[in-house]
N, C-alpha and C. Protein backbone atom coordinates (compact mmCIF):
# COMPACT_ATOMS: atom_id res chain seq x y z
N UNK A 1 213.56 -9.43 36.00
CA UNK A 1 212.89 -8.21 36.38
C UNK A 1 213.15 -7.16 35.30
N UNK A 2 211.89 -6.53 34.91
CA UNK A 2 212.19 -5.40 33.83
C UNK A 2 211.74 -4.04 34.55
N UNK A 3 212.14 -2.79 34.20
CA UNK A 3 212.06 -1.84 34.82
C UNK A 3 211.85 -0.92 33.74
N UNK A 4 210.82 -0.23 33.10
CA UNK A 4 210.50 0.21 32.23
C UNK A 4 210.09 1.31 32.53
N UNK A 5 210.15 2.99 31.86
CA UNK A 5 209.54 3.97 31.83
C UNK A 5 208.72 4.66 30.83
N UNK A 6 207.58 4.61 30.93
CA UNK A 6 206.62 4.82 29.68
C UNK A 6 205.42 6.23 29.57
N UNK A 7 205.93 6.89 28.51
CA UNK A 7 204.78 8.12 28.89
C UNK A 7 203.79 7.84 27.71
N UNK A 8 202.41 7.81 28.22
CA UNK A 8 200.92 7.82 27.41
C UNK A 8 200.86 9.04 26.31
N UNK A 9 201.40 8.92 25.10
CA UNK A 9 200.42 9.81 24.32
C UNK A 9 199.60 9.59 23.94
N UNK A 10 198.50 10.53 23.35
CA UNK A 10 197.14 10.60 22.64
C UNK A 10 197.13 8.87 21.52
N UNK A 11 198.42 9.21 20.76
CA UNK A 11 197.89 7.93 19.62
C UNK A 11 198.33 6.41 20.25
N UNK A 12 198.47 6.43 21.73
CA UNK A 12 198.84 5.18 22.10
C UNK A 12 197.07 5.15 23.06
N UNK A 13 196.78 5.89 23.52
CA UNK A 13 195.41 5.59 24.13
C UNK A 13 194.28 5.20 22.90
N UNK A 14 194.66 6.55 21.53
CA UNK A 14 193.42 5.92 20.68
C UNK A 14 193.55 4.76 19.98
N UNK A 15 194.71 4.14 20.06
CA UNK A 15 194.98 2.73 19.59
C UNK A 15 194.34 1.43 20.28
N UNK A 16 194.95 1.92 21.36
CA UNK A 16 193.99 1.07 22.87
C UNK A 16 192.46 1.09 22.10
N UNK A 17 192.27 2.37 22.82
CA UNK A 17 190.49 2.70 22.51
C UNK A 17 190.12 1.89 20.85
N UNK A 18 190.73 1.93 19.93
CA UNK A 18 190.04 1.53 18.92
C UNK A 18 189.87 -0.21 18.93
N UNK A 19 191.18 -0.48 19.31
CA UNK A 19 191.45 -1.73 19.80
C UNK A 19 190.13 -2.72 20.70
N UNK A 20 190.34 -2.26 21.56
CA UNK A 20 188.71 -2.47 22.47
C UNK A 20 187.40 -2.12 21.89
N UNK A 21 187.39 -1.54 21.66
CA UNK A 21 185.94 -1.01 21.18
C UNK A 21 185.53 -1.91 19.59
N UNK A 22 186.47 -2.11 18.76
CA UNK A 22 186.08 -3.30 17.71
C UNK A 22 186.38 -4.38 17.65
N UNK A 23 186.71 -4.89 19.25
CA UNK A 23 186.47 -6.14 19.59
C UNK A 23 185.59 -6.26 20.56
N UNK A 24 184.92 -5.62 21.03
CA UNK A 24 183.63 -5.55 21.78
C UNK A 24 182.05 -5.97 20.51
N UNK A 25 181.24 -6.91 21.44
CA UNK A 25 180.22 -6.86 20.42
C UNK A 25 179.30 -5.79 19.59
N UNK A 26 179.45 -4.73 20.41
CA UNK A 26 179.02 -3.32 19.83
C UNK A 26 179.66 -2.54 18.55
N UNK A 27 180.87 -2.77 19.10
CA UNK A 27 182.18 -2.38 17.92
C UNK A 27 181.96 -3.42 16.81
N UNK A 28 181.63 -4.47 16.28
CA UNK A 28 181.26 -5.09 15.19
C UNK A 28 180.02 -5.23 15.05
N UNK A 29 179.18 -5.68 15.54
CA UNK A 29 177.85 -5.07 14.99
C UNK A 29 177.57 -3.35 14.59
N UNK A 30 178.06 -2.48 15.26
CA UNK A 30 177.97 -1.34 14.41
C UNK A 30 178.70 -1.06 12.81
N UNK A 31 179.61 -1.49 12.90
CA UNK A 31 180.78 -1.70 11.81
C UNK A 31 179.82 -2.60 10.64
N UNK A 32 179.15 -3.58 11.14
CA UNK A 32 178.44 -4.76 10.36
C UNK A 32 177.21 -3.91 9.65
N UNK A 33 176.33 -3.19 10.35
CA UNK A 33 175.67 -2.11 10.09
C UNK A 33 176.29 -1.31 9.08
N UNK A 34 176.62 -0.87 9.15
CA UNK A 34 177.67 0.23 8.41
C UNK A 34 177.75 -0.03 7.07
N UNK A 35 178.34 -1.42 6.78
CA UNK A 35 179.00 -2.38 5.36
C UNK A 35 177.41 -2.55 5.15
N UNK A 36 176.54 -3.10 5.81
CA UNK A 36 175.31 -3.53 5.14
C UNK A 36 174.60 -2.65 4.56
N UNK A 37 174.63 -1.33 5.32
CA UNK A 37 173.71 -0.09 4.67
C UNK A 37 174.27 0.45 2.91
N UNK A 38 175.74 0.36 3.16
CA UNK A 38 176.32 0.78 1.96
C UNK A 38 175.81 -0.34 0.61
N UNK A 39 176.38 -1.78 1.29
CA UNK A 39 175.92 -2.86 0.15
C UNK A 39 174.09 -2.38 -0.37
N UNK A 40 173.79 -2.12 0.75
CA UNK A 40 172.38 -2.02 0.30
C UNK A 40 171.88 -0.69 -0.15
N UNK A 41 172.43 0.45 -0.09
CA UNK A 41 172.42 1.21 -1.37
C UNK A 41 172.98 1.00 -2.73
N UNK A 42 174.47 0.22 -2.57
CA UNK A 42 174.47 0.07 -3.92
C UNK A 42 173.62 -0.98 -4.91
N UNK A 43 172.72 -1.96 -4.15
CA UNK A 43 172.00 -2.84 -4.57
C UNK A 43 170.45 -2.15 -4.83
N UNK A 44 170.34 -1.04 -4.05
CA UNK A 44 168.68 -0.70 -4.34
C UNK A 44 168.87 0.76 -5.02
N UNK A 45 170.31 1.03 -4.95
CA UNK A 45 170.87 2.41 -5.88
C UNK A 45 170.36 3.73 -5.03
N UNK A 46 169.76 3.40 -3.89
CA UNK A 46 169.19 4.78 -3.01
C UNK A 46 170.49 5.12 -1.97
N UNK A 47 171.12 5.92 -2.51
CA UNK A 47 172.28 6.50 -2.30
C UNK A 47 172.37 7.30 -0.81
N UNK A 48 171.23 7.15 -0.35
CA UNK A 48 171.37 8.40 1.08
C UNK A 48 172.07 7.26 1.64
N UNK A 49 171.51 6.03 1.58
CA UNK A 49 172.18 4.81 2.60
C UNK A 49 173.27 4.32 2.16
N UNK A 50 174.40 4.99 1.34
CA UNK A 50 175.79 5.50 1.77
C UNK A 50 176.33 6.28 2.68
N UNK A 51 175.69 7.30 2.26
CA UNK A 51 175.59 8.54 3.42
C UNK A 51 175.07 8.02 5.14
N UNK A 52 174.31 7.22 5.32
CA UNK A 52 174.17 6.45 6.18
C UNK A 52 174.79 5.41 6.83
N UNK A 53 176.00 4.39 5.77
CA UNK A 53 176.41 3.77 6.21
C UNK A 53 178.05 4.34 6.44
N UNK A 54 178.45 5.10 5.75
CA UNK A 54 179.48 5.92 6.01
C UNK A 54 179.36 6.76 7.59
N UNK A 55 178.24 7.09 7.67
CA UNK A 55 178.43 7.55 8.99
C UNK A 55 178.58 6.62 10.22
N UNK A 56 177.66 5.55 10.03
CA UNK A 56 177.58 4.68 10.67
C UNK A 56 179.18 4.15 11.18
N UNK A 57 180.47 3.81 9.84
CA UNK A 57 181.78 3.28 9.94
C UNK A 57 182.35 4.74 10.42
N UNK A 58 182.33 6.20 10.15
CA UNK A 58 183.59 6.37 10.87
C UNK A 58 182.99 7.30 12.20
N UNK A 59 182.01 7.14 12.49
CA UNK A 59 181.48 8.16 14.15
C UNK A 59 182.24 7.34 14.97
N UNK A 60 182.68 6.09 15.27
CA UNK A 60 183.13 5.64 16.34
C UNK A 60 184.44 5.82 16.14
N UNK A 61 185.44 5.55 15.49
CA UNK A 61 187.34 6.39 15.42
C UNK A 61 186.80 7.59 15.15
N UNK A 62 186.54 8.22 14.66
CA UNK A 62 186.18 9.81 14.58
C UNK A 62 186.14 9.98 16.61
N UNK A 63 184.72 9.66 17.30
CA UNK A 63 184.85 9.63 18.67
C UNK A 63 185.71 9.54 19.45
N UNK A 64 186.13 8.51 18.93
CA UNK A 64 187.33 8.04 19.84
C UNK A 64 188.47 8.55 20.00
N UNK A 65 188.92 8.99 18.30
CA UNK A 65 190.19 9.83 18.59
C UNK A 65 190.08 11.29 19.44
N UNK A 66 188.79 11.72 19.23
CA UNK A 66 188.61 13.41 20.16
C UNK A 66 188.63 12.63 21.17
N UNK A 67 188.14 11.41 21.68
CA UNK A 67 188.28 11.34 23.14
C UNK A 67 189.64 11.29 23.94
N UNK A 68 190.24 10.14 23.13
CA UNK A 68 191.61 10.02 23.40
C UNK A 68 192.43 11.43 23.72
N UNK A 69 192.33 12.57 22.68
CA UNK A 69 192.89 13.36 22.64
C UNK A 69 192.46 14.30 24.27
N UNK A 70 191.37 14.35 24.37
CA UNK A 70 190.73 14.96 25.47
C UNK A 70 191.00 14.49 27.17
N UNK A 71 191.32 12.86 26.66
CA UNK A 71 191.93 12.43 27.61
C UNK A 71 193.09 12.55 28.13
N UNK A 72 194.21 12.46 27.94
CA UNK A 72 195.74 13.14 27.68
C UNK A 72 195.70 13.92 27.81
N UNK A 73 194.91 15.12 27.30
CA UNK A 73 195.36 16.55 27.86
C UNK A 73 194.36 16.90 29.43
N UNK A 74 193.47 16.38 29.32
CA UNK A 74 192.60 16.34 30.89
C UNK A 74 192.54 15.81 31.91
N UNK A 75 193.08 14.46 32.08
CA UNK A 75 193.94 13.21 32.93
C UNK A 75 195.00 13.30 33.75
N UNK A 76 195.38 14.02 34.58
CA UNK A 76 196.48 14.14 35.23
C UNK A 76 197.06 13.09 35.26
N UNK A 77 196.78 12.03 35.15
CA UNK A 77 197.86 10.74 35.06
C UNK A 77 198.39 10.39 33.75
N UNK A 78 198.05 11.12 32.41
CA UNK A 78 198.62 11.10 31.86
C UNK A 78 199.70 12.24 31.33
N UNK A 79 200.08 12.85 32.66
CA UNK A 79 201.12 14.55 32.40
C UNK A 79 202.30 13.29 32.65
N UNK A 80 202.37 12.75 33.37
CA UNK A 80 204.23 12.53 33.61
C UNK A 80 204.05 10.38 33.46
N UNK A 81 205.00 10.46 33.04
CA UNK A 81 205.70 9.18 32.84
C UNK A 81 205.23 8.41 33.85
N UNK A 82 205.03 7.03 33.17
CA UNK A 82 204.52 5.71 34.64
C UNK A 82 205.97 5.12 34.43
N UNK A 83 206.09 4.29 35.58
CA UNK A 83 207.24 3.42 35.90
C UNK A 83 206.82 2.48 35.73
N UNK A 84 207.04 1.52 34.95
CA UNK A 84 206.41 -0.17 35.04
C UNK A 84 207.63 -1.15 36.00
N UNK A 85 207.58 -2.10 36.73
CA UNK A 85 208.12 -2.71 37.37
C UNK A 85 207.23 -4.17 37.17
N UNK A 86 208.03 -5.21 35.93
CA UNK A 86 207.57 -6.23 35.58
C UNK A 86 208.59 -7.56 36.56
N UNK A 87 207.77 -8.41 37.19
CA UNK A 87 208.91 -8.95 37.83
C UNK A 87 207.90 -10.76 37.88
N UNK A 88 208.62 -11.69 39.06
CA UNK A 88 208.21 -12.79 39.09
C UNK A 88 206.47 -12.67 39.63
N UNK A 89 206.31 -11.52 40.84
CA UNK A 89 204.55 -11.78 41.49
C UNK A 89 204.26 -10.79 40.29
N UNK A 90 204.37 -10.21 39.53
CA UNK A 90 203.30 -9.43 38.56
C UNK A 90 203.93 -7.79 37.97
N UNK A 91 203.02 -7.16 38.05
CA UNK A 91 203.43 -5.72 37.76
C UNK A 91 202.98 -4.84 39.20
N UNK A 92 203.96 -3.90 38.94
CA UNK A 92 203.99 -2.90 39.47
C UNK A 92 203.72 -1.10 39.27
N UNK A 93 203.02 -0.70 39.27
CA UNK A 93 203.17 0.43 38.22
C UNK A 93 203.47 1.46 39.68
N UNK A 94 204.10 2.56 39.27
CA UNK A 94 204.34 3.62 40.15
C UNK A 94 204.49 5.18 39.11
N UNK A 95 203.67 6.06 39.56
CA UNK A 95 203.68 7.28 39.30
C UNK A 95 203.77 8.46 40.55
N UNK A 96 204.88 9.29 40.60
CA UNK A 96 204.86 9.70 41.67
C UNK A 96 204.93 9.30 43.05
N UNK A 97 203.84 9.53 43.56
CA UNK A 97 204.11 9.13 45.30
C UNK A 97 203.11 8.13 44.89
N UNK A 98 202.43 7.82 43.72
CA UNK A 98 201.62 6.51 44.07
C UNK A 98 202.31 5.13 43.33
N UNK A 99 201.72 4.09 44.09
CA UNK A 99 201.74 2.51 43.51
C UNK A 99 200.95 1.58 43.73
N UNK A 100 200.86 0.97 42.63
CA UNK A 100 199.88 -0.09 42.60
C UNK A 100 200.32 -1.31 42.41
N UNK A 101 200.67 -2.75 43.10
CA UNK A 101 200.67 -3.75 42.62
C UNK A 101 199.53 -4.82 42.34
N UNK A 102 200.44 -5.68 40.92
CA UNK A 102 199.26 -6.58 40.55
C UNK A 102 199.64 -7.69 40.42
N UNK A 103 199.17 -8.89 40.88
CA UNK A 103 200.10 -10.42 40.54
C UNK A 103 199.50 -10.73 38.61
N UNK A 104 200.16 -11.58 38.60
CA UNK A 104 200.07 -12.20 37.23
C UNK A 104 198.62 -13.11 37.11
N UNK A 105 198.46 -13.33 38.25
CA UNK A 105 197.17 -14.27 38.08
C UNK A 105 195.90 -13.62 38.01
N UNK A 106 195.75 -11.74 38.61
CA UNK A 106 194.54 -11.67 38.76
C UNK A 106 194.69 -10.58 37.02
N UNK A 107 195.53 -11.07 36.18
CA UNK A 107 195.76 -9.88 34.65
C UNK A 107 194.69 -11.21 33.89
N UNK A 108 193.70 -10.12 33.08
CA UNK A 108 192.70 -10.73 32.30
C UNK A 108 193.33 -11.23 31.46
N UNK A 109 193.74 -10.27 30.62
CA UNK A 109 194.65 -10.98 29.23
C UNK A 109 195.38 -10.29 28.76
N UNK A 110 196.37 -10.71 27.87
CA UNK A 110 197.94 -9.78 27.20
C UNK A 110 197.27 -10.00 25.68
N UNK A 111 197.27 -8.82 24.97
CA UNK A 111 197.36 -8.54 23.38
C UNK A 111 198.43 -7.72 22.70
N UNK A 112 197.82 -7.55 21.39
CA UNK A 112 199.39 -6.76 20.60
C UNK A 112 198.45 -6.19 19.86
N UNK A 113 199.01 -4.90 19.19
CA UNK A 113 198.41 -4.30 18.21
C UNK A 113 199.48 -3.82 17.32
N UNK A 114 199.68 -3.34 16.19
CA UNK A 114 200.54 -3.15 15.63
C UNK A 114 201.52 -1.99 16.14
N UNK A 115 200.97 -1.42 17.56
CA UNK A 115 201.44 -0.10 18.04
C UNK A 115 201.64 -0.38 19.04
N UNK A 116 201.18 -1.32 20.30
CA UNK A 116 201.20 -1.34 21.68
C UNK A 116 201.06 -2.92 21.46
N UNK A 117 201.81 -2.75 23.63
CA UNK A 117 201.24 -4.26 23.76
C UNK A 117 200.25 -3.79 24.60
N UNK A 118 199.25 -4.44 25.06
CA UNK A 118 197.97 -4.01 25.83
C UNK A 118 198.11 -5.53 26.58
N UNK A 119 198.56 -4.75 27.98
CA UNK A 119 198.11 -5.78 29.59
C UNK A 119 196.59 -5.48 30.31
N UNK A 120 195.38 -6.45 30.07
CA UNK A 120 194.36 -6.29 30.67
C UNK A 120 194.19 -6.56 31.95
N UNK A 121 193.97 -5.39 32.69
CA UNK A 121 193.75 -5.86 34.55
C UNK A 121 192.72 -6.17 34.63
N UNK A 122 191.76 -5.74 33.84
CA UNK A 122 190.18 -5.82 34.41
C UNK A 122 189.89 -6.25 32.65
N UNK A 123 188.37 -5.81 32.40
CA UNK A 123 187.48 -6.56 31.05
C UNK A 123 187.87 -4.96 30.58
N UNK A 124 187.82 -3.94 31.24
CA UNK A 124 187.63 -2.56 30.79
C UNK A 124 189.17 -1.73 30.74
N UNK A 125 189.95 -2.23 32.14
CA UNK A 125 191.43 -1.52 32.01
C UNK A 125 192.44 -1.66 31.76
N UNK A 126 193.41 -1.49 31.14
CA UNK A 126 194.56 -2.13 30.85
C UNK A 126 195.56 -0.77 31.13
N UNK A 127 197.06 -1.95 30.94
CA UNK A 127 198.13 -1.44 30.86
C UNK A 127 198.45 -1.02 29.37
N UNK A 128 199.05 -0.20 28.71
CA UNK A 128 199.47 -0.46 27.54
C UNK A 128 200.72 0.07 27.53
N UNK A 129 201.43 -0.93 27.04
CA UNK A 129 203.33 -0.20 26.05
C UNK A 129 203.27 -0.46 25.05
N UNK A 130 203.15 0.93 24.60
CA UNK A 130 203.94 1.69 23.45
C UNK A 130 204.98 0.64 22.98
N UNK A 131 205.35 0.00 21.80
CA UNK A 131 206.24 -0.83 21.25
C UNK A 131 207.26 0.21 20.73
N UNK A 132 206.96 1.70 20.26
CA UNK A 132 208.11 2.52 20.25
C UNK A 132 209.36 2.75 21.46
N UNK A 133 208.20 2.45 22.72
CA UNK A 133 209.23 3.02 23.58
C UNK A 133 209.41 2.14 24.08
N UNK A 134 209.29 0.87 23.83
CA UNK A 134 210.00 -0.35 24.66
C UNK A 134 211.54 -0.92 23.88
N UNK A 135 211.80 -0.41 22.99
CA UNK A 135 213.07 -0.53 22.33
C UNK A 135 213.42 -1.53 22.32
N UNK A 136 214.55 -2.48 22.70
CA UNK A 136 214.93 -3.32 23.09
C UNK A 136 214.50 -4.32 24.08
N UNK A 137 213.84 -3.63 24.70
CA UNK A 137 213.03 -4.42 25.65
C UNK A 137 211.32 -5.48 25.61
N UNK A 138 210.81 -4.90 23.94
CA UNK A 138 209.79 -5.47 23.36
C UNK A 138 209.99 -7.21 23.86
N UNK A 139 211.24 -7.62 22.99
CA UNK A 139 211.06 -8.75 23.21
C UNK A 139 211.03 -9.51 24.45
N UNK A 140 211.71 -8.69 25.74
CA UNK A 140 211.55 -9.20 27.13
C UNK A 140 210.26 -9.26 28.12
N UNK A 141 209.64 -7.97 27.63
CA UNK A 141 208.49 -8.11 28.29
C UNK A 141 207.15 -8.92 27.86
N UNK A 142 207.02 -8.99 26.43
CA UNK A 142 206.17 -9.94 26.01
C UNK A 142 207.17 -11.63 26.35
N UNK A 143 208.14 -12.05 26.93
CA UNK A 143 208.72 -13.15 27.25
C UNK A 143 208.10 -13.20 28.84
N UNK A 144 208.61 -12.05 29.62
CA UNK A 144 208.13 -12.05 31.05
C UNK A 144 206.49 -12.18 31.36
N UNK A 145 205.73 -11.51 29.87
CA UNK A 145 204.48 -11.69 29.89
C UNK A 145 203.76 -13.22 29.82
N UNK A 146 204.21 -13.65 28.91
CA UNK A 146 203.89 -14.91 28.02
C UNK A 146 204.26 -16.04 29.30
N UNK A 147 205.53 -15.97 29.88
CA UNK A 147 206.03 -16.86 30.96
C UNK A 147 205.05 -17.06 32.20
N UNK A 148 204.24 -15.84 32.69
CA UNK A 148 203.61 -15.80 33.92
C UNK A 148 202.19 -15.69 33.71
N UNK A 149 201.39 -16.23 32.38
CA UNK A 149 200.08 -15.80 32.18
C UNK A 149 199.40 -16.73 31.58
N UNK A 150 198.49 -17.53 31.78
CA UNK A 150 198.33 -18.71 30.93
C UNK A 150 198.36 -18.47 29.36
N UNK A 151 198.61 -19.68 28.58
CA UNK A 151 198.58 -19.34 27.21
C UNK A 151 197.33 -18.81 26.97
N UNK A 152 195.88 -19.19 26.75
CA UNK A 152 194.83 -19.00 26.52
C UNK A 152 194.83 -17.57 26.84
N UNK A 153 195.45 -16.95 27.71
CA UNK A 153 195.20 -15.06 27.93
C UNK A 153 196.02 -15.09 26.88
N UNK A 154 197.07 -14.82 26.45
CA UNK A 154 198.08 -14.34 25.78
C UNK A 154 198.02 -14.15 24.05
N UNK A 155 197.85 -13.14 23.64
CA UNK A 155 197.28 -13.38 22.35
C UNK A 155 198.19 -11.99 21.40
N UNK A 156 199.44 -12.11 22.08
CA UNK A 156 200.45 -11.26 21.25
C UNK A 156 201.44 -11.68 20.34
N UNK A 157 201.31 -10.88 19.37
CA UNK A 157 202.09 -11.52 18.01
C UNK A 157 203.65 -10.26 18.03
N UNK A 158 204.47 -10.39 17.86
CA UNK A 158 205.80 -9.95 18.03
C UNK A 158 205.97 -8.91 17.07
């Protein structure tokens, strides 16, 4: 059983957010767009479609980070610290007078990013820890993760 306390800042949601969003098919085909417009100004030398494909690569992290930021400060669930409660039936999260439990079987999938680990409940929501603030505990919870989730979800690198 791990018992973890974790507070959401801004650059752990826009990590999430960037995370998702350029692994979504939208998030690379726009990105794909982007590289092609540039290659193809420098190949036909009509330079606006730099200017075009540059916009194209950074409007979505540009977005995302004001969102993130907007989120955190507008979110009441992200003013005070979540409690994670990782155990044998799943997670637990508790904030305040609320709680939510979740078994291990109904979590979409576990990832890593160079900043967080990201627990998917749904296609759209996840859990995420901060790898800063899991200290010592990084390596237990991606163990408690990895142990209760089929391999095929699990797609975190240490």
């Amino acid at each position: 059983m791990l018992d973890l306390t974790v507070k959401i800042e801004a650059g752990d949601l826009y990590d999430y957010m960037l995370r998702h969003s350029y692994n979504s098919p939208a998030g690379i085909l726009g990105s794909a767009f982007g590289a092609a417009l540039i290659l193809f100004a420098f190949a036909t030398k009509q330079w606006i479609f730099v200017l075009l494909g540059l916009v194209m690569l950074l409007y979505l992290p540009w977005t995302l980070f004001l969102k993130s930021r907007s989120q955190i400060l507008g979110n009441p669930a992200f003013q005070e610290p979540l409690q994670y409660l990782l155990d044998q039936e799943g997670l637990t999260i508790t904030q305040g007078e609320q709680q939510e439990k979740m078994a291990w079987e109904d979590m979409y999938k576990a990832v890593s990013t160079a900043r967080s680990i990201i627990l998917y409940t749904s296609r759209v929501n996840a859990t995420i820890f901060p790898k800063r603030q899991l200290g010592d505990s990084r390596t237990a919870v991606i163990e408690m993760i990895s142990t209760h989730m089929p391999p095929a979800k699990v797609k975190i690198r240490a």
